[in-house]
N, C-alpha and C. Protein backbone atom coordinates (compact mmCIF):
# COMPACT_ATOMS: atom_id res chain seq x y z
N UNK A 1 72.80 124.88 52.28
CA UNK A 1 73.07 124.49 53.66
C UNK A 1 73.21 122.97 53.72
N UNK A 2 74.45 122.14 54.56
CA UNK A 2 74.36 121.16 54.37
C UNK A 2 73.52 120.76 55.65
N UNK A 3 72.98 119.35 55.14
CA UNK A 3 72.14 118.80 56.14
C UNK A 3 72.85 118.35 57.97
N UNK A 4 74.04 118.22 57.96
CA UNK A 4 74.11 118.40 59.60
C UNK A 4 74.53 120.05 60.15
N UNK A 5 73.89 120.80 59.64
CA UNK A 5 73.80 122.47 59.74
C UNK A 5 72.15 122.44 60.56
N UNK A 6 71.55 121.39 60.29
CA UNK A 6 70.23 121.50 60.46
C UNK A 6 70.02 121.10 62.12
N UNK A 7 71.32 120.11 62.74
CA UNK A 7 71.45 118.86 63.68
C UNK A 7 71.77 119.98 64.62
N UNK A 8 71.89 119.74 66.22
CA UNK A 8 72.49 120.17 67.12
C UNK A 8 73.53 119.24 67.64
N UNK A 9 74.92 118.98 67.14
CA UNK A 9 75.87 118.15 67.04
C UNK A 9 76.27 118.04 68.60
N UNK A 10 75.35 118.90 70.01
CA UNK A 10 75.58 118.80 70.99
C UNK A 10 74.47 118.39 72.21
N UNK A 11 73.20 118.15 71.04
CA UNK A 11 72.29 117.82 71.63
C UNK A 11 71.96 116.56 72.20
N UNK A 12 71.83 116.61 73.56
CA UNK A 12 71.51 115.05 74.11
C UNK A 12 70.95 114.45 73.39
N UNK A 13 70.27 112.61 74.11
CA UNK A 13 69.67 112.65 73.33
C UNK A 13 68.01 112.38 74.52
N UNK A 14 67.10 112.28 73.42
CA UNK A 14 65.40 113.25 73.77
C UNK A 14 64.76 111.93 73.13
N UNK A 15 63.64 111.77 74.38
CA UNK A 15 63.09 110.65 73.67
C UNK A 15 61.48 111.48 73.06
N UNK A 16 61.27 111.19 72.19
CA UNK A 16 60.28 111.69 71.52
C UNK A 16 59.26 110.79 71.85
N UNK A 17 57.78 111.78 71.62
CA UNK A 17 56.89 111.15 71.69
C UNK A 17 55.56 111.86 71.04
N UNK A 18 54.95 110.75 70.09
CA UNK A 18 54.28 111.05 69.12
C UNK A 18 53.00 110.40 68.93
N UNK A 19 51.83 110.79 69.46
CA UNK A 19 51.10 109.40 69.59
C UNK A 19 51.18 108.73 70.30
N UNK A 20 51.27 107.68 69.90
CA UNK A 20 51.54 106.40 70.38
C UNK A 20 53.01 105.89 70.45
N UNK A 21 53.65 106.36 69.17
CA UNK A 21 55.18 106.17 69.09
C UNK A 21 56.03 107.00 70.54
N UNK A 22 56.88 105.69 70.72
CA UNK A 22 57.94 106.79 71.54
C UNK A 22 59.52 106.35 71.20
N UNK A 23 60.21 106.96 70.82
CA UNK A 23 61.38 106.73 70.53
C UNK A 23 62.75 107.67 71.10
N UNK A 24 63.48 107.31 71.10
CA UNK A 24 64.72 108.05 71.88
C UNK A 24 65.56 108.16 70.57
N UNK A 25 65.99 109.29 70.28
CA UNK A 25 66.29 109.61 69.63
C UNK A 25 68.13 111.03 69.06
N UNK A 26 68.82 110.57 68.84
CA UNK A 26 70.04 111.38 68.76
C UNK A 26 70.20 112.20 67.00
N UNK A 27 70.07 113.20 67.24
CA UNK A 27 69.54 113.70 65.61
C UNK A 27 70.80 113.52 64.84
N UNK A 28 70.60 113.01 63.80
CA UNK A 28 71.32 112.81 62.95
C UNK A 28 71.37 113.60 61.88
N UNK A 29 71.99 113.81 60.43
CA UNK A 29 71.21 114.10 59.45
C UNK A 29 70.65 112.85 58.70
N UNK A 30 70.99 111.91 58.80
CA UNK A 30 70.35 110.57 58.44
C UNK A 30 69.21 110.68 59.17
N UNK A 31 68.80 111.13 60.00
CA UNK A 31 68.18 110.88 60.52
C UNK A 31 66.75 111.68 59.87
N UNK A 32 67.18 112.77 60.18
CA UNK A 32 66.64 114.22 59.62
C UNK A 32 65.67 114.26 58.44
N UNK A 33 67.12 113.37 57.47
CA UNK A 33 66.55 114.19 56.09
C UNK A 33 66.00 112.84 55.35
N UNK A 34 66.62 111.66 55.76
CA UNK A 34 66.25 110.78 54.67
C UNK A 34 65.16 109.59 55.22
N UNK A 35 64.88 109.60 56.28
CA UNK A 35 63.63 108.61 56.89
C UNK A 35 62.79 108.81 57.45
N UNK A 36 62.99 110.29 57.84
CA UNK A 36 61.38 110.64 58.74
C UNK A 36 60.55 111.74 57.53
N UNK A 37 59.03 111.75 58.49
CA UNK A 37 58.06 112.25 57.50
C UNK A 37 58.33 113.64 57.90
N UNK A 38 58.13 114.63 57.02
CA UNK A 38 58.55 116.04 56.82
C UNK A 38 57.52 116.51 58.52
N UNK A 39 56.78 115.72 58.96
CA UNK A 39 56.00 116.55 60.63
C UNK A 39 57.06 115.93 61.47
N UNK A 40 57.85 114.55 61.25
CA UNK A 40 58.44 114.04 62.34
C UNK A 40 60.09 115.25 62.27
N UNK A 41 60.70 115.74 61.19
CA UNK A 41 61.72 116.34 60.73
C UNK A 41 61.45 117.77 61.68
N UNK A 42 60.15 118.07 61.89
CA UNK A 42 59.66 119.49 61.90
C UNK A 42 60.07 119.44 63.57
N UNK A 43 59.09 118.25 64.07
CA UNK A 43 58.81 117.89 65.23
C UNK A 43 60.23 117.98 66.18
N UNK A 44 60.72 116.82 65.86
CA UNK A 44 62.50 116.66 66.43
C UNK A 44 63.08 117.85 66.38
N UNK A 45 63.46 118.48 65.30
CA UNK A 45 63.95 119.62 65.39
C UNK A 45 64.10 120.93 66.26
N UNK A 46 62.32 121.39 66.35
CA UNK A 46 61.91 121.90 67.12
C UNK A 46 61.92 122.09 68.64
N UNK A 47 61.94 120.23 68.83
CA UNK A 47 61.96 120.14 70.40
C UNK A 47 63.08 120.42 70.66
N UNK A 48 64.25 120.35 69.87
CA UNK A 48 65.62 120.44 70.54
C UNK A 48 66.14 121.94 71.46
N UNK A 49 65.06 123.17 71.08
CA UNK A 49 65.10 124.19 71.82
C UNK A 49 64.27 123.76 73.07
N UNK A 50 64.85 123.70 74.62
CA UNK A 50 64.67 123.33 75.39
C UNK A 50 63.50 123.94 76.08
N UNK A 51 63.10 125.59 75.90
CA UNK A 51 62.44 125.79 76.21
C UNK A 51 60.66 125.57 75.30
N UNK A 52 61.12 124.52 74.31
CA UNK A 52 59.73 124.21 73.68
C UNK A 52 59.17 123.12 74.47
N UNK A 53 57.99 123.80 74.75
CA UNK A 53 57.13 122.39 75.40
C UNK A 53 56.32 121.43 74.72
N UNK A 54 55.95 121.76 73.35
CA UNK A 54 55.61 120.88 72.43
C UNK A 54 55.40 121.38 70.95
N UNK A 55 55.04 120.66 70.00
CA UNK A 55 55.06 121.27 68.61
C UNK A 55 53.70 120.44 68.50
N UNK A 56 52.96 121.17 67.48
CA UNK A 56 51.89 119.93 66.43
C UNK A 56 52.15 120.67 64.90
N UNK A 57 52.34 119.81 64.29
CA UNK A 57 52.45 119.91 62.79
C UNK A 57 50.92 119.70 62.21
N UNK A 58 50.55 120.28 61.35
CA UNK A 58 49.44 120.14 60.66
C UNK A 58 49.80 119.92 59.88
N UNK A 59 49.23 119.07 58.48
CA UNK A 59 49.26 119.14 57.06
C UNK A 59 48.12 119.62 56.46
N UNK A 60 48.60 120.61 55.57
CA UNK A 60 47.52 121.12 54.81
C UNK A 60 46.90 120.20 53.91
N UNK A 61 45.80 121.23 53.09
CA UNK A 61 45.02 120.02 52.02
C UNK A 61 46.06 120.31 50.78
N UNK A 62 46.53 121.52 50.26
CA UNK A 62 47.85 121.46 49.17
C UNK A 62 48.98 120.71 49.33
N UNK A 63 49.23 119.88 50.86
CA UNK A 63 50.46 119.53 51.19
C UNK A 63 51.66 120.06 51.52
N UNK A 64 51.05 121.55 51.90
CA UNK A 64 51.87 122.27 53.23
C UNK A 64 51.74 122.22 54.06
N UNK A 65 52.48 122.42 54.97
CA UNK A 65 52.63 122.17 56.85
C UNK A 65 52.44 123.77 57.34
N UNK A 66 51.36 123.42 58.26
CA UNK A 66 51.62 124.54 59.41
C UNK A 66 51.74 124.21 60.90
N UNK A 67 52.80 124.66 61.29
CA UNK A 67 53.78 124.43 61.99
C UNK A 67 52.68 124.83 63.66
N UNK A 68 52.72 124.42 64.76
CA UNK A 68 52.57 125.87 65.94
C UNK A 68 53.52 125.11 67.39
N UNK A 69 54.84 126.33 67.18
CA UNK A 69 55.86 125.51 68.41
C UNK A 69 55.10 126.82 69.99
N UNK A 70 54.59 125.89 70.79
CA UNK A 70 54.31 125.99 71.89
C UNK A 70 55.24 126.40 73.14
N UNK A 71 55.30 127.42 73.85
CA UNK A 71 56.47 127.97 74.62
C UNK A 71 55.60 128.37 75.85
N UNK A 72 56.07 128.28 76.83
CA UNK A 72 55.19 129.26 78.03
C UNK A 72 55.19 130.54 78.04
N UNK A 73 56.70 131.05 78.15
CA UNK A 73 56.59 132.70 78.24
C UNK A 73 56.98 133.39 77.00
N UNK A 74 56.89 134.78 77.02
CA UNK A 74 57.31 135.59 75.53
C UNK A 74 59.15 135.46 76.28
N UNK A 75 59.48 135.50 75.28
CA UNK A 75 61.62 135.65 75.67
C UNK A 75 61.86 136.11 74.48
N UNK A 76 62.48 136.78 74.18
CA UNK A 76 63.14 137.28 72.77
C UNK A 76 64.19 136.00 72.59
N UNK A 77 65.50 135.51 73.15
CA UNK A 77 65.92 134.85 72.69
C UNK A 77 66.12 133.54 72.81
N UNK A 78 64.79 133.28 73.27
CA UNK A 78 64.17 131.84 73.21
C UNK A 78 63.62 131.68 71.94
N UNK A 79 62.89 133.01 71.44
CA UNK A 79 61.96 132.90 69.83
C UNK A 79 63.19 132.95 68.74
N UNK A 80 64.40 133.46 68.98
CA UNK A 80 65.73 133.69 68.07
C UNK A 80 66.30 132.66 68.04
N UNK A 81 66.19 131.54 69.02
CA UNK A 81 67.15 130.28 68.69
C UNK A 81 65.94 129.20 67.42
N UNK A 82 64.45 129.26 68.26
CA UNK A 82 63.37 129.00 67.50
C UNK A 82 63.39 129.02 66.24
N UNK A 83 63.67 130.64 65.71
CA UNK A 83 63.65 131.18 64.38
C UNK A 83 65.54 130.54 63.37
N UNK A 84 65.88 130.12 64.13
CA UNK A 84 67.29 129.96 63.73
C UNK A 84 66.82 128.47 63.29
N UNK A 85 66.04 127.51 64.09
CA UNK A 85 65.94 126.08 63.58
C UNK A 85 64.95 126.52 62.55
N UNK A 86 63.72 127.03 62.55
CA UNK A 86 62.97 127.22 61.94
C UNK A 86 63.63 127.57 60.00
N UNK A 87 64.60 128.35 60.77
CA UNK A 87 65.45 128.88 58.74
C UNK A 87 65.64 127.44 58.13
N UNK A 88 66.57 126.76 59.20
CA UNK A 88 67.25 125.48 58.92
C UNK A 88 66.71 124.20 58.42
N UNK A 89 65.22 124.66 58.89
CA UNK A 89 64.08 123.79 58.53
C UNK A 89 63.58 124.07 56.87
N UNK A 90 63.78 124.83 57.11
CA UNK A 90 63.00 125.33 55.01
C UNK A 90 63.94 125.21 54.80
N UNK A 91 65.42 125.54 54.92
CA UNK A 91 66.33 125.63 54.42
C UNK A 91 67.25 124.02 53.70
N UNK A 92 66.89 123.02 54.29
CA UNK A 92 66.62 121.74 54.31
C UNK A 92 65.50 120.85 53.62
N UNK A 93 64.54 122.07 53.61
CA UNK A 93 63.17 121.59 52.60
C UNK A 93 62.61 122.14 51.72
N UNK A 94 63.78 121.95 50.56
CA UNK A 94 63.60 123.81 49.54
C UNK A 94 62.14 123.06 48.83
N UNK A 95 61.19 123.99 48.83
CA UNK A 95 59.79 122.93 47.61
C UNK A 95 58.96 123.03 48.51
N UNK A 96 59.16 122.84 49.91
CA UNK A 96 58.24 122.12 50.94
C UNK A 96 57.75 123.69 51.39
N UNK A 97 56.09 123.89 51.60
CA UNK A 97 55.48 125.07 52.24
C UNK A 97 55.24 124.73 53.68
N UNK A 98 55.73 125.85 54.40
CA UNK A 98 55.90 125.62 55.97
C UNK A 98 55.46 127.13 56.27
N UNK A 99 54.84 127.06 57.38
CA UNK A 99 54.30 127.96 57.93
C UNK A 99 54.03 127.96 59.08
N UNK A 100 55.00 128.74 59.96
CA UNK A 100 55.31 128.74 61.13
C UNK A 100 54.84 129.46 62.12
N UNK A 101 54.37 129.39 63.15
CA UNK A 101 53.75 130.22 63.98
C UNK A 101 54.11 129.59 65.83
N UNK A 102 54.50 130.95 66.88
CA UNK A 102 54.76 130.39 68.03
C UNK A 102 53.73 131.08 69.19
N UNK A 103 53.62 130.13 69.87
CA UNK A 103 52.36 130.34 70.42
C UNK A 103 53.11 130.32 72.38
N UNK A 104 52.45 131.44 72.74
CA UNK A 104 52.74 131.45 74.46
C UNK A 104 51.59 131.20 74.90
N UNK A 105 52.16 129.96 76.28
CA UNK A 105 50.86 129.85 77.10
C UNK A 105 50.93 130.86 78.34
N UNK A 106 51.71 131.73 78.11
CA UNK A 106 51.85 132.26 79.78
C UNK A 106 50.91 132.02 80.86
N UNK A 107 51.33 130.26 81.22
CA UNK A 107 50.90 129.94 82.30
C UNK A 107 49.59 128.96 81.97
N UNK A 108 49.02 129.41 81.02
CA UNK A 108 47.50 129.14 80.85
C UNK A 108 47.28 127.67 79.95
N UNK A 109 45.78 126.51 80.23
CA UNK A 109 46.10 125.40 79.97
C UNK A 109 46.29 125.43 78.23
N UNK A 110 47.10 124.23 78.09
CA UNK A 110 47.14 124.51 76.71
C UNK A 110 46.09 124.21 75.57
N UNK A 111 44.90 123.62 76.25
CA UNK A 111 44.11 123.14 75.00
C UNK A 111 43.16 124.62 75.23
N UNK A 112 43.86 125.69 76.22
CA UNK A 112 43.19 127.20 76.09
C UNK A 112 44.02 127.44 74.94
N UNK A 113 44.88 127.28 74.30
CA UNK A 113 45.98 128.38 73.72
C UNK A 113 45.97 127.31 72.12
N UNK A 114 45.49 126.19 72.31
CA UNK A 114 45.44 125.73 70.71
C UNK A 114 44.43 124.54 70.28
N UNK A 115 43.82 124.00 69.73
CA UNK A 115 42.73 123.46 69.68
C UNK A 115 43.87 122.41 67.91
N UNK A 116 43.94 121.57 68.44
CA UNK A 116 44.67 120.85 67.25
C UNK A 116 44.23 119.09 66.98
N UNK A 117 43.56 118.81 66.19
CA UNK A 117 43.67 116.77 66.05
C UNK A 117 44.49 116.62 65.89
N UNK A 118 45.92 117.21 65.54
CA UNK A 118 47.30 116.04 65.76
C UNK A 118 47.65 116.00 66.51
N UNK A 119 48.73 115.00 67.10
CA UNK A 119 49.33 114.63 68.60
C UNK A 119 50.26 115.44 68.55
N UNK A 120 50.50 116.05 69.50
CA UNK A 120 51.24 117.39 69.48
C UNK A 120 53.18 116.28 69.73
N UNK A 121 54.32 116.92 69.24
CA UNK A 121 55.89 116.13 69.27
C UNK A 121 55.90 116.99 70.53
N UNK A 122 56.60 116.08 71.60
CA UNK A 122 57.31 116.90 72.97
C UNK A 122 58.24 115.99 73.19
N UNK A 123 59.48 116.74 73.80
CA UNK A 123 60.95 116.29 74.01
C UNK A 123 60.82 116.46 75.82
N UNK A 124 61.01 115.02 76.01
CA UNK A 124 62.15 114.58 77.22
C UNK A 124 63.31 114.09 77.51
N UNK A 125 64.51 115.12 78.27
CA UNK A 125 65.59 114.30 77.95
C UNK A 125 66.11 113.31 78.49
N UNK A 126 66.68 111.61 78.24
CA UNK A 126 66.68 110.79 78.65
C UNK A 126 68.14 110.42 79.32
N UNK A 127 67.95 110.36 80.45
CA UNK A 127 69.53 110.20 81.44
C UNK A 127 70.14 109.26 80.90
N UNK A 128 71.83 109.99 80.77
CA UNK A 128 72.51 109.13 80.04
C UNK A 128 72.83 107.84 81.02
């Protein structure tokens, strides 16, 4: 798969926010593949499905990632566009262990639905 297979070549652009970092951001595959850290790659990606309200990447102690993209309601093809970045994501990081999991808040607060120390990636999109 080539690396702008991974991009949404129609996606606004989303200012990210990470921490403390906030950046606005237009995905590239430069962008993607060759300067960010494999949680920021995970992160961006992720948010670009609109109905994600946030991601947190974990790193394991082997130096695998487990993934948990955050959604409000169950949708079948809200989790199918999900699972489509999600391929594109390993598919982009052949070596790299990822482990993905999506989590509904239907409705409910979110530090009910996940208990995480990393700063969770969430996408806002920024008026052109």
């Amino acid at each position: 798969m080539e690396c702008a297979e991974l991009t949404n070549k129609f996606a606004p652009p989303v200012q990210m926010v990470s921490g403390d970092r906030v950046q606005q951001v237009s995905p590239t595959p430069l962008h993607l593949r060759y300067h960010w850290r494999v949680q920021d790659r995970v992160g961006i990606e992720l948010t670009m499905v609109p109905e994600v309200e946030c991601v947190f990447v974990e790193k394991d102690d082997d130096c695998s990632f487990t993934v948990y993209t955050v959604v409000n309601e169950r949708d079948l093809e809200v989790r199918s566009r999900i699972y489509d970045r999600e391929l594109a994501i390993l598919d982009a990081n052949p070596g790299i262990g990822i482990a993905f999991n999506i989590l509904s808040r239907r409705g409910r607060v979110l530090e009910s639905v996940i208990q995480s120390k990393e700063k969770p990636y969430k996408r806002s999109v920024v008026a052109a």
